[in-house]
Protein backbone atom coordinates (compact mmCIF):
# COMPACT_ATOMS: atom_id res chain seq x y z
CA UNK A 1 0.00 0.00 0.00
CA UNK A 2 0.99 3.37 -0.97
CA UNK A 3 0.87 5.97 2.00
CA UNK A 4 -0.68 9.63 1.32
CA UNK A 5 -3.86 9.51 0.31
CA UNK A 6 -3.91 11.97 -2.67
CA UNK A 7 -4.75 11.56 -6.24
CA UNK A 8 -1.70 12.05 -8.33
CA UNK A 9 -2.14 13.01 -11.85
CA UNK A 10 1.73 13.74 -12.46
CA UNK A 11 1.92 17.61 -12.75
CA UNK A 12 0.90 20.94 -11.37
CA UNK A 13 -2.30 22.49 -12.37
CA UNK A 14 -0.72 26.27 -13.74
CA UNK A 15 -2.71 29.39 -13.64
CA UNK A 16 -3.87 31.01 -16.37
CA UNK A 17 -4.51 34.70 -17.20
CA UNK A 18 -7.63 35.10 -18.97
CA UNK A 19 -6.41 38.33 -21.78
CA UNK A 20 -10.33 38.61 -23.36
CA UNK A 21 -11.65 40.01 -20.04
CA UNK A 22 -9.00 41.72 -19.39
CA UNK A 23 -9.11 44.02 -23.11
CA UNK A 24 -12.93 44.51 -22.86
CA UNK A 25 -12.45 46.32 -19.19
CA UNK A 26 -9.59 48.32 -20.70
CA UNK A 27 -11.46 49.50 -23.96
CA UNK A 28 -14.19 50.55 -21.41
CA UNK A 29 -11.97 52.52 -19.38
CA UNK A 30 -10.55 54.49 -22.63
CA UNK A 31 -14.30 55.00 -23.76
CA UNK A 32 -15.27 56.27 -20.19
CA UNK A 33 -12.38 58.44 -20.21
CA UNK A 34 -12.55 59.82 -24.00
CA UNK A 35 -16.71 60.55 -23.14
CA UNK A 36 -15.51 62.59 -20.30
CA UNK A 37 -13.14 64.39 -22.23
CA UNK A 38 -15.71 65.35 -24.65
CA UNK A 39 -18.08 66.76 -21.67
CA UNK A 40 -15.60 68.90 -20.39
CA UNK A 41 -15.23 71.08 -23.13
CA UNK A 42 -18.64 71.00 -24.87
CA UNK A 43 -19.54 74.50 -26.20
CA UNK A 44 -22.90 75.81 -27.66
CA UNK A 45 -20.94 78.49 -29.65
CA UNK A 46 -20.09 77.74 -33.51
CA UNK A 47 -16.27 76.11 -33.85
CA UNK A 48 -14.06 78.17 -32.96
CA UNK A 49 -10.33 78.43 -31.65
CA UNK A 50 -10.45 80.06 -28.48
CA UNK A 51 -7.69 82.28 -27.00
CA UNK A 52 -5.45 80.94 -24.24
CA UNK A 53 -5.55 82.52 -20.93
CA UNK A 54 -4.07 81.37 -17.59
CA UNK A 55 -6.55 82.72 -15.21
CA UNK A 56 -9.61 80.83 -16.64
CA UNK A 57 -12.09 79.45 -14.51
CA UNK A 58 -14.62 76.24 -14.96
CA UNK A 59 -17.61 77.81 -16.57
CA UNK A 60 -21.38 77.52 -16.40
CA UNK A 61 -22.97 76.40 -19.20
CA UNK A 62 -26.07 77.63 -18.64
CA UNK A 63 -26.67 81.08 -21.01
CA UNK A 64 -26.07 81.84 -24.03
CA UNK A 65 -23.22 81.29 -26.28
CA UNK A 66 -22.55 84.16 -28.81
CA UNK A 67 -19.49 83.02 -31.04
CA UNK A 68 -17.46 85.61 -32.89
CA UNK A 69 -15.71 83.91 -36.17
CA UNK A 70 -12.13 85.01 -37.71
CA UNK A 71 -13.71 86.04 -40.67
CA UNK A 72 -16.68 88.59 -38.76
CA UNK A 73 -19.66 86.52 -38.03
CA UNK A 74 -21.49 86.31 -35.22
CA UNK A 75 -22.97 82.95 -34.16
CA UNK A 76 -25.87 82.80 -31.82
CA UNK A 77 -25.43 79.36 -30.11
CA UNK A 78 -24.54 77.13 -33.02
CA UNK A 79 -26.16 79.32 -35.40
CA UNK A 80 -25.07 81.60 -37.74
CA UNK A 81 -27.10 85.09 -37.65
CA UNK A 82 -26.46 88.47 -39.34
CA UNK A 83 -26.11 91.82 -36.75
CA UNK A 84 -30.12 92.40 -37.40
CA UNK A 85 -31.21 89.04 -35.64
CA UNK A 86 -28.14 89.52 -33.51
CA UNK A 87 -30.22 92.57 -31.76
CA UNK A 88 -33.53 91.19 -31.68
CA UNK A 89 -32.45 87.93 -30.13
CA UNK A 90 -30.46 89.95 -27.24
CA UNK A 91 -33.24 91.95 -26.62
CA UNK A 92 -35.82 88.96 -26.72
CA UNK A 93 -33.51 86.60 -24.69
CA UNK A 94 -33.44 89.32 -21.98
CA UNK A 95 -36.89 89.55 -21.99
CA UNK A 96 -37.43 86.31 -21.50
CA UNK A 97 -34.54 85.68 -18.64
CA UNK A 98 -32.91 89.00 -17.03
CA UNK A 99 -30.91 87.51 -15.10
CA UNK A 100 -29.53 85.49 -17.70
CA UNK A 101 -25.65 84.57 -18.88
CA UNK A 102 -24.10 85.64 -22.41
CA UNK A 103 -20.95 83.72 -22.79
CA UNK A 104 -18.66 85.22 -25.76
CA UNK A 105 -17.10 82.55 -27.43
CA UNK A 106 -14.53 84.88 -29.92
CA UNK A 107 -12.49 82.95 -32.42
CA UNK A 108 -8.45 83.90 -31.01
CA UNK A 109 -7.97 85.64 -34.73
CA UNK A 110 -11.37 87.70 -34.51
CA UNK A 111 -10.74 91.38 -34.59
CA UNK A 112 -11.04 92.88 -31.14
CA UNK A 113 -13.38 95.24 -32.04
CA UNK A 114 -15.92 92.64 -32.90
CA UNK A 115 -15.76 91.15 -29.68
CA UNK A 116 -15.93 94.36 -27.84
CA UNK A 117 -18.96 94.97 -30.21
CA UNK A 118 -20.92 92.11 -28.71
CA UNK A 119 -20.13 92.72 -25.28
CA UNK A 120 -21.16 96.18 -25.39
CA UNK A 121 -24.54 95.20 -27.51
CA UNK A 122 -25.23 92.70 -24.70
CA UNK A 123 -24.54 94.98 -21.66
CA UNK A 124 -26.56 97.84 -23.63
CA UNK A 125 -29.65 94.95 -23.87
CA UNK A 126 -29.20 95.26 -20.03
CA UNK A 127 -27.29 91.81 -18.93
CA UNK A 128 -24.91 92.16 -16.42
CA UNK A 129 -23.24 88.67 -16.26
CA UNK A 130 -21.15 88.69 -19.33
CA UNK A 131 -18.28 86.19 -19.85
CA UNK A 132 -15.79 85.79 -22.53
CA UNK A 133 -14.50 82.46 -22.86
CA UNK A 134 -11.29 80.92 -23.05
CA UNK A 135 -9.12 77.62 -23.36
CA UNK A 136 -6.79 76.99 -20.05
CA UNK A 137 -2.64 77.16 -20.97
């Protein structure tokens, strides 16, 4: 009689990693992280390339986004509108919400002078919480 009492089946049982489990969690971390990229940044405005500034602070995205282009134009949330219906919506949006938030959203190549031209038309339609946005250094 053999002593011991164990089955023997000559070798040792090795471990195996399992690698199909282990991509699947790893492609959902990268989408979970590229989604929450994409929040972060999300603007109403048209596309355009903001200015970098090193003071710039999380914004609010509640408001209004008024874009100004490199070429002139002025985008009223992610549409394109001519100085006319640039008025009447200021003057209509502050009707409707005083209290509200315009959020200037000028391209970094726009003329100065076209920003400045929005922020004064907006202060003149009587909001007083006027941002201009920009992209952190």
């Amino acid at each position: 009689m053999h002593g011991g009492g164990g089955t023997s089946s000559g070798g040792i049982k090795r471990a195996r990693i399992e690698i199909i489990p282990l991509i699947d969690v790893i492609f959902f971390l990268l989408a979970t992280f590229v989604l929450f990229t994409l929040s972060l940044n999300k603007s109403n405005g048209v596309k355009v390339t903001l200015p970098v500034a090193e003071t710039g602070e999380v914004r609010d995205p509640t408001g209004v986004t008024i874009s100004v282009t490199d070429e002139g134009a002025i985008g009223w949330n992610s549409d394109l509108i001519t100085l006319d219906e640039f008025q009447q919506r200021l003057v209509l949006e502050y009707k409707r919400d005083p209290e509200g938030r315009i959020l200037i959203n000028g391209d970094e190549h726009a003329f100065f002078a076209q920003a400045i031209y929005v922020f004064d038309e907006a202060r003149k339609a009587g909001f007083k919480k006027v941002f201009i946005e920009t992209r952190s250094r």
